[in-house]
N, C-alpha and C. Protein backbone atom coordinates (compact mmCIF):
# COMPACT_ATOMS: atom_id res chain seq x y z
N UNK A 1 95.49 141.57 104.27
CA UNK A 1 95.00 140.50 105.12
C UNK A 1 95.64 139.18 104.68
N UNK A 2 96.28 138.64 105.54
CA UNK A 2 96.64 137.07 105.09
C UNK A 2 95.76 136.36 105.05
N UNK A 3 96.59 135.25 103.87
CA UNK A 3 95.55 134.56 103.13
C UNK A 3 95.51 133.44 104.37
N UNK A 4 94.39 132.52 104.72
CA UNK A 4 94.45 131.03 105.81
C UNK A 4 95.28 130.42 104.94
N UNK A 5 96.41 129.43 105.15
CA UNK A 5 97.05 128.65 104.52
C UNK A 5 96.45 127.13 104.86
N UNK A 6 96.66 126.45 103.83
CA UNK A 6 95.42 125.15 104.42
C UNK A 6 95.67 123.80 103.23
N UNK A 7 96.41 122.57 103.70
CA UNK A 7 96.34 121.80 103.43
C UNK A 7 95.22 120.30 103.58
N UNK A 8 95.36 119.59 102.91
CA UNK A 8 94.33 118.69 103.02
C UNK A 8 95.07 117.31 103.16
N UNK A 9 94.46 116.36 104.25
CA UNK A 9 95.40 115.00 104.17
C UNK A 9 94.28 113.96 103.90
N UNK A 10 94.03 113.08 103.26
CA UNK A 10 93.18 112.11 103.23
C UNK A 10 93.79 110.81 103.42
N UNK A 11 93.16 109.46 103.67
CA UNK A 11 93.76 108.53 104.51
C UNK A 11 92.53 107.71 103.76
N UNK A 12 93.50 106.64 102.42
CA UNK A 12 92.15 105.64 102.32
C UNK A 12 92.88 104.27 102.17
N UNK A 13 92.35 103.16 102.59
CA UNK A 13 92.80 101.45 102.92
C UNK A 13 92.79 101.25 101.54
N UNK A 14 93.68 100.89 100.92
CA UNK A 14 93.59 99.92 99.53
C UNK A 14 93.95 98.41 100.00
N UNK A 15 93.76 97.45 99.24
CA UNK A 15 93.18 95.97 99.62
C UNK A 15 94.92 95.56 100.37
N UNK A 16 94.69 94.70 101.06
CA UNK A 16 95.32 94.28 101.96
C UNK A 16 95.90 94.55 103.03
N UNK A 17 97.02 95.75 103.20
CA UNK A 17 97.21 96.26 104.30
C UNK A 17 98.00 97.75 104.23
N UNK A 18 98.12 97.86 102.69
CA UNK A 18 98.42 99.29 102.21
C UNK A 18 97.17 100.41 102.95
N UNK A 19 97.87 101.50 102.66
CA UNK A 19 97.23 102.80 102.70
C UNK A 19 98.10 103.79 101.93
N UNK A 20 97.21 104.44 101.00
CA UNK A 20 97.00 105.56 100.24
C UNK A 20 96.60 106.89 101.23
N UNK A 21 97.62 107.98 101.65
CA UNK A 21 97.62 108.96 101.83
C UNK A 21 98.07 110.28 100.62
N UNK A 22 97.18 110.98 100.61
CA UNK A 22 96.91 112.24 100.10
C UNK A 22 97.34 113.49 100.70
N UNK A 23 97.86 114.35 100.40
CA UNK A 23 98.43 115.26 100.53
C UNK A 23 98.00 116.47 99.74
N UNK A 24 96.45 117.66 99.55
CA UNK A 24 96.54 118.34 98.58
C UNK A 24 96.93 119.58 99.55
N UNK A 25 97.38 120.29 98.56
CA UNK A 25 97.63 121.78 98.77
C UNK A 25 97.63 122.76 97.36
N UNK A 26 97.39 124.30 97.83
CA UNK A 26 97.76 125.08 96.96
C UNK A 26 98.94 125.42 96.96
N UNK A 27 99.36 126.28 95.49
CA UNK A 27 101.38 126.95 95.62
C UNK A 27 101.66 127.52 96.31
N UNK A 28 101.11 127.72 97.17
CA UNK A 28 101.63 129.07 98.30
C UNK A 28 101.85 128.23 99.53
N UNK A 29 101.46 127.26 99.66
CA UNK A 29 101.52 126.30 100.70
C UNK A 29 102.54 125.02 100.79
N UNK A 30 103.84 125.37 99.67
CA UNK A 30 104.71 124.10 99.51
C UNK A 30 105.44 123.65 101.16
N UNK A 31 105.36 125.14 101.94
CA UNK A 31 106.04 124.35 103.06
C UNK A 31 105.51 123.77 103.91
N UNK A 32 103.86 123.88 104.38
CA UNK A 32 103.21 123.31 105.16
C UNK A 32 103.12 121.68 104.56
N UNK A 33 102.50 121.76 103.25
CA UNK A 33 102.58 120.14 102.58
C UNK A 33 104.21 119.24 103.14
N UNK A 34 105.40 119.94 102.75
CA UNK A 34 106.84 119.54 103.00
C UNK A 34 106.58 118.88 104.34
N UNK A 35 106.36 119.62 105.08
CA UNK A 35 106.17 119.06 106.83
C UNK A 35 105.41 118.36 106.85
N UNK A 36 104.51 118.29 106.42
CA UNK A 36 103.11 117.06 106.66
C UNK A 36 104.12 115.72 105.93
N UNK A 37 104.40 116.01 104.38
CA UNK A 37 104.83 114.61 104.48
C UNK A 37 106.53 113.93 105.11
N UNK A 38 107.26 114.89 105.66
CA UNK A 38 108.14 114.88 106.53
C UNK A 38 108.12 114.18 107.52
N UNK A 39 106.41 114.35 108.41
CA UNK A 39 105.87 113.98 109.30
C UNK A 39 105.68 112.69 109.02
N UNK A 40 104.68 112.45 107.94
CA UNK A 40 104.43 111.31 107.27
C UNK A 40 105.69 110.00 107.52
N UNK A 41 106.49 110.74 106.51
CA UNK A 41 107.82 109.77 106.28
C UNK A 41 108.15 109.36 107.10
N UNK A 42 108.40 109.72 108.78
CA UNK A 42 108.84 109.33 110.05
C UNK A 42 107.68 108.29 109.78
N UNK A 43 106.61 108.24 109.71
CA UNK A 43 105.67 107.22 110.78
C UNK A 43 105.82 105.97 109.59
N UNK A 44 106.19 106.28 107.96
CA UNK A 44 106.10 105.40 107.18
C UNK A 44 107.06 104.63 106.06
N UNK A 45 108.31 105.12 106.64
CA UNK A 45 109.76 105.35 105.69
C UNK A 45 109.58 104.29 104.58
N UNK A 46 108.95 103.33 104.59
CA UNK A 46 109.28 102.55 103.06
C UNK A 46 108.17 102.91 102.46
N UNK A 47 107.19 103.94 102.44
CA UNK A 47 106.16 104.37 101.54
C UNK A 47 106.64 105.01 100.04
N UNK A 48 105.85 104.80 99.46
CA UNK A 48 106.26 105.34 97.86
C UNK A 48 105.63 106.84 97.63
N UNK A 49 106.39 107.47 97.29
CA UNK A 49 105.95 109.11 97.29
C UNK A 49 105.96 109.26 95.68
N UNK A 50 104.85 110.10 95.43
CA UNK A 50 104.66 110.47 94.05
C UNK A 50 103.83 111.74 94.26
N UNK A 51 104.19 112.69 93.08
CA UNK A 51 103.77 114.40 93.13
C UNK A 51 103.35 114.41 91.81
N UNK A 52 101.74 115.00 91.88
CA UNK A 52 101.16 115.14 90.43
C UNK A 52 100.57 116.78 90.75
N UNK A 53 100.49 117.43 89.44
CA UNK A 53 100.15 118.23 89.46
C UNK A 53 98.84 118.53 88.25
N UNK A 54 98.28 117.33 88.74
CA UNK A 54 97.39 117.40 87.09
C UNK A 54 95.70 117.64 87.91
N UNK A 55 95.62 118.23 89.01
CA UNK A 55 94.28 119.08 89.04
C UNK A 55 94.45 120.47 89.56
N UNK A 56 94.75 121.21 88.69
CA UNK A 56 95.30 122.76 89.42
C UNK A 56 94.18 123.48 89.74
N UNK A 57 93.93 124.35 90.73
CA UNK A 57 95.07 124.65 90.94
C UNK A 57 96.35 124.44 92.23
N UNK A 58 95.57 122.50 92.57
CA UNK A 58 96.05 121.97 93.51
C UNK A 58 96.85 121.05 93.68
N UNK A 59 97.63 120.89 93.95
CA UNK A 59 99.11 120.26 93.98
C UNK A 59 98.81 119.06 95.07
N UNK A 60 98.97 117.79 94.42
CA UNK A 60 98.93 116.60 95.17
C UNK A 60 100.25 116.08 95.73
N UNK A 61 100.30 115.30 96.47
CA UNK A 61 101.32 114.41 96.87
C UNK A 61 100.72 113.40 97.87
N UNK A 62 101.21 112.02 97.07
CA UNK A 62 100.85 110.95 97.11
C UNK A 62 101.74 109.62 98.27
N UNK A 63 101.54 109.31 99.34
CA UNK A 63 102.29 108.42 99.80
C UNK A 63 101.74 106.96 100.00
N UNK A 64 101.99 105.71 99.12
CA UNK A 64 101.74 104.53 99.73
C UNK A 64 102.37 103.75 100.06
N UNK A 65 101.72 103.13 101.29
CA UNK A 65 102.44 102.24 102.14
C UNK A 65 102.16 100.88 101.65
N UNK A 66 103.11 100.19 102.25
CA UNK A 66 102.82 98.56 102.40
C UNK A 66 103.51 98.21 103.94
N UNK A 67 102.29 97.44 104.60
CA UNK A 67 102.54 96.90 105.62
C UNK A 67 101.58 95.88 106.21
């Protein structure tokens, strides 16, 4: 039986006019995350991307904006 594959996006305002988007996923899911922030990147190209892997067994990726 396949497993549901299932990412998570969260969307929070930090002070002024930034936003902090979230990106979690599990390892089996690197290509759905890839596309989400692919997607992302179109709507936000000067955002700062950062990848932590320090709550397993879920794999973050981090995009903030300034605008």
């Amino acid at each position: 039986m396949p497993r549901n594959r299932k990412i998570d996006i969260v969307f929070r305002h930090k002070k002024g006019d930034s936003m902090k988007i979230t990106v979690a996923y599990l390892p089996g899911d690197e290509q759905a995350a890839t596309a989400a922030l692919a997607a992302l990147r179109r709507l936000h190209p000067d955002g700062k991307v950062r990848k932590s892997d320090r709550h397993p067994p879920y794999l973050h990726i981090y995009l903030t904006t300034k605008q």
